[in-house]
Protein backbone atom coordinates (compact mmCIF):
# COMPACT_ATOMS: atom_id res chain seq x y z
CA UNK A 1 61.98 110.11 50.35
CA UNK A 2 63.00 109.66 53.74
CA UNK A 3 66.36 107.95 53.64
CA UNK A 4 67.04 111.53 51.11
CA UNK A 5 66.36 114.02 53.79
CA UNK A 6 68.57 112.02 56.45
CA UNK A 7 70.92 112.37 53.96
CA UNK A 8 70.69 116.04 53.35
CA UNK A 9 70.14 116.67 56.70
CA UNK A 10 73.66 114.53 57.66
CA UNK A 11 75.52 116.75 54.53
CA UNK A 12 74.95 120.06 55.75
CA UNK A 13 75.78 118.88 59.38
CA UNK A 14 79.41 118.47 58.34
CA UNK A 15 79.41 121.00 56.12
CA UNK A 16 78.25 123.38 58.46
CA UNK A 17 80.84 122.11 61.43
CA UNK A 18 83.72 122.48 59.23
CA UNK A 19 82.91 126.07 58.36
CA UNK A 20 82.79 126.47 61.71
CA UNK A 21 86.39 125.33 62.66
CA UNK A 22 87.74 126.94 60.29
CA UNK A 23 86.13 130.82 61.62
CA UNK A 24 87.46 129.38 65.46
CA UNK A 25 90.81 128.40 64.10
CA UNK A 26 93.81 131.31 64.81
CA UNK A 27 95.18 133.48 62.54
CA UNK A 28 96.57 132.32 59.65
CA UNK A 29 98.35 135.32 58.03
CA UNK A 30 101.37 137.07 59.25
CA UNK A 31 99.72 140.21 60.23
CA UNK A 32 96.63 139.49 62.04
CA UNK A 33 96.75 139.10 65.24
CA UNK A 34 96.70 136.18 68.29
CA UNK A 35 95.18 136.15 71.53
CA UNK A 36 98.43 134.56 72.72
CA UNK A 37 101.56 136.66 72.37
CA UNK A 38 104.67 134.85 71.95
CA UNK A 39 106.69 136.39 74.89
CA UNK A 40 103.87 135.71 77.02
CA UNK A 41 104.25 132.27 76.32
CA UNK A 42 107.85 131.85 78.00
CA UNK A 43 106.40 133.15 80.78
CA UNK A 44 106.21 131.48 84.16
CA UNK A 45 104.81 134.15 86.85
CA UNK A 46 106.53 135.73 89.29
CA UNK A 47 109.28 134.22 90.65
CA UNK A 48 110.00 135.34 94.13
CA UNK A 49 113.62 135.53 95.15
CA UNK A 50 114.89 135.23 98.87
CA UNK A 51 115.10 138.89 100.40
CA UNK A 52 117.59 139.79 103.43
CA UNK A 53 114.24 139.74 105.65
CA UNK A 54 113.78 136.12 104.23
CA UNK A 55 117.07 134.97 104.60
CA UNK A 56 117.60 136.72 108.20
CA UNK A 57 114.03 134.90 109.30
CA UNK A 58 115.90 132.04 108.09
CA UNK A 59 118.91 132.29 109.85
CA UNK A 60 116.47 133.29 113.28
CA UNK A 61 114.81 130.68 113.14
CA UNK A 62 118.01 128.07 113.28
CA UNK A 63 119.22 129.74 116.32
CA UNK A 64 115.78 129.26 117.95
CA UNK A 65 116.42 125.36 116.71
CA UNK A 66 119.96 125.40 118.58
CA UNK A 67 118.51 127.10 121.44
CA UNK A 68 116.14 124.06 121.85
CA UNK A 69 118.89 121.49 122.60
CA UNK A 70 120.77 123.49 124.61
CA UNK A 71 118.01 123.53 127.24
CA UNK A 72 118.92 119.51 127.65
CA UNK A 73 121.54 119.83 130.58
CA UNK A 74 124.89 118.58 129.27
CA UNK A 75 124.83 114.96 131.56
CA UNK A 76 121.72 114.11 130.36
CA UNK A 77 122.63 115.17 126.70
CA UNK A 78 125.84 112.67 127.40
CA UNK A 79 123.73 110.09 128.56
CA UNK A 80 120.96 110.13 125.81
CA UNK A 81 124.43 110.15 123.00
CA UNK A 82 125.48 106.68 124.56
CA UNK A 83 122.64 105.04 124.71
CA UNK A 84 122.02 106.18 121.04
CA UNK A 85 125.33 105.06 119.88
CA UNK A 86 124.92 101.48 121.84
CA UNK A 87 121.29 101.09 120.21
CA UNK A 88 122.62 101.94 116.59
CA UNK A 89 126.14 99.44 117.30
CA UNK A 90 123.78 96.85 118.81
CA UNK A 91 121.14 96.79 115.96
CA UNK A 92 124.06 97.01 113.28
CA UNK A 93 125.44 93.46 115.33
CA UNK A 94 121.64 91.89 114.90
CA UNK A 95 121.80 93.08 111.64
CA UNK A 96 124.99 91.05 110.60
CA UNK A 97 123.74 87.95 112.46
CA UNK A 98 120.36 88.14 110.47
CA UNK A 99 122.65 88.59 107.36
CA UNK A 100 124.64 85.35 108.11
CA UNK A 101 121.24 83.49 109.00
CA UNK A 102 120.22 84.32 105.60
CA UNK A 103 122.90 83.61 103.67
CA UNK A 104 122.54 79.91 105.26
CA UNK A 105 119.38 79.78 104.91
CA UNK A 106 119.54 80.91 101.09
CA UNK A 107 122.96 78.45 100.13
CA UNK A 108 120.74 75.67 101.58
CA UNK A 109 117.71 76.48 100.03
CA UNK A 110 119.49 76.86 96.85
CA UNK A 111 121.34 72.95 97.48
CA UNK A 112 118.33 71.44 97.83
CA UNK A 113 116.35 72.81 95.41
CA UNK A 114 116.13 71.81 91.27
CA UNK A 115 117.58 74.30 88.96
CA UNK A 116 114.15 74.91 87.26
CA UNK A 117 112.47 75.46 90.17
CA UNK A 118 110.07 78.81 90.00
CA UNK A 119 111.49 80.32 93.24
CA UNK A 120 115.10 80.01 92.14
CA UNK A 121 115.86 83.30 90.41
CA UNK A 122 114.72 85.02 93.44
CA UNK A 123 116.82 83.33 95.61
CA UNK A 124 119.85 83.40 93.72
CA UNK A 125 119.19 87.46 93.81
CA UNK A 126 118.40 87.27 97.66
CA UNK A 127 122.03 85.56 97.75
CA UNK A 128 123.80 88.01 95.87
CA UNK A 129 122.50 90.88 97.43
CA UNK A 130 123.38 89.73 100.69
CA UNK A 131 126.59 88.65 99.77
CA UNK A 132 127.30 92.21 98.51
CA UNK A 133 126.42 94.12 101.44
CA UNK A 134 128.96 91.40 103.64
CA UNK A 135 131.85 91.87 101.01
CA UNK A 136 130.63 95.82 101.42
CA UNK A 137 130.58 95.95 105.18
CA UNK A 138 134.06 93.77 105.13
CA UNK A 139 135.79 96.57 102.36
CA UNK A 140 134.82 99.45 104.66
CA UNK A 141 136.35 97.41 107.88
CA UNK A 142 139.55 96.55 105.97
CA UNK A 143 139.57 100.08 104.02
CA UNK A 144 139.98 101.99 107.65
CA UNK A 145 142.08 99.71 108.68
CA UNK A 146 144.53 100.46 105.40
CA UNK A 147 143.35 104.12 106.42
CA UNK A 148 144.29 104.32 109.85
CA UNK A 149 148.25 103.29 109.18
CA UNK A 150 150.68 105.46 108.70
CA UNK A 151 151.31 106.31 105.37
CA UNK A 152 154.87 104.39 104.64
CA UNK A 153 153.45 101.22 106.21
CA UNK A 154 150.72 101.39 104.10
CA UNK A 155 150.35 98.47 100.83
CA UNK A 156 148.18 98.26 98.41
CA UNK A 157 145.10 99.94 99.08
CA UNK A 158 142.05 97.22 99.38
């Protein structure tokens, strides 16, 4: 008898569930109603759009910005440029020597080592890479050099 009320019991739990989904479910026919309406759905929010108060803060606030570097005096603001630029053509000269030591240190690797070795893909992508950016850096040198002639002693371009 009891394995028959577990049963009954179990039966009119899903019974009773579905009934209920189907009362929670949305309309189903064309003239009742929905709690969503379907222009509200394309809806966003508010969008806010830049106002001439906006756009004139805006534009106040990058002459405040200006204003800030002109209080470095002029020499000093010389000064500071040159240094910068002999920092940035200093580590660009590192840079190229690293490069080189790499690309030694990769082609050597890459003698020495079996084909099947695990570490070999990876190295032969380490090459190429730096490969690429010398052939790169040696294009831009020899592109401004084509550049920088006058236009009927110019060839072929690089």
């Amino acid at each position: 008898m009891r394995p028959t009320r577990w049963l009954l019991v179990g039966a009119l739990l899903c019974f009773s569930g579905a009934a209920a989904a189907q009362e929670e479910s949305g309309p189903a026919l064309k003239g009742e109603s929905s709690s969503i309406k379907p222009v509200g759905e394309r809806k966003l929010g508010k969008k806010k759009r830049p106002t001439v108060s906006k756009k004139k803060a805006d534009k106040e606030k990058k002459e405040r910005s200006k204003q800030i570097s002109w209080q470095i005096p002029a020499k000093l603001r010389a000064a500071l440029e040159k240094k910068i630029d002999d920092r940035i053509t200093r580590n660009i000269r590192e840079a190229k020597k690293l490069r080189r030591e790499a690309l030694g240190l990769l082609r050597k690797f890459i003698k020495e080592s079996p084909e099947s070795a695990p570490s070999m893909p990876e190295a032969l992508m380490r090459l190429g890479e730096l490969e690429w950016e010398d052939a790169r850096d040696q294009f831009l040198v020899d592109f401004n050099k084509w550049e920088d002639a006058p236009a009927s002693k110019r060839g072929e371009p690089p």
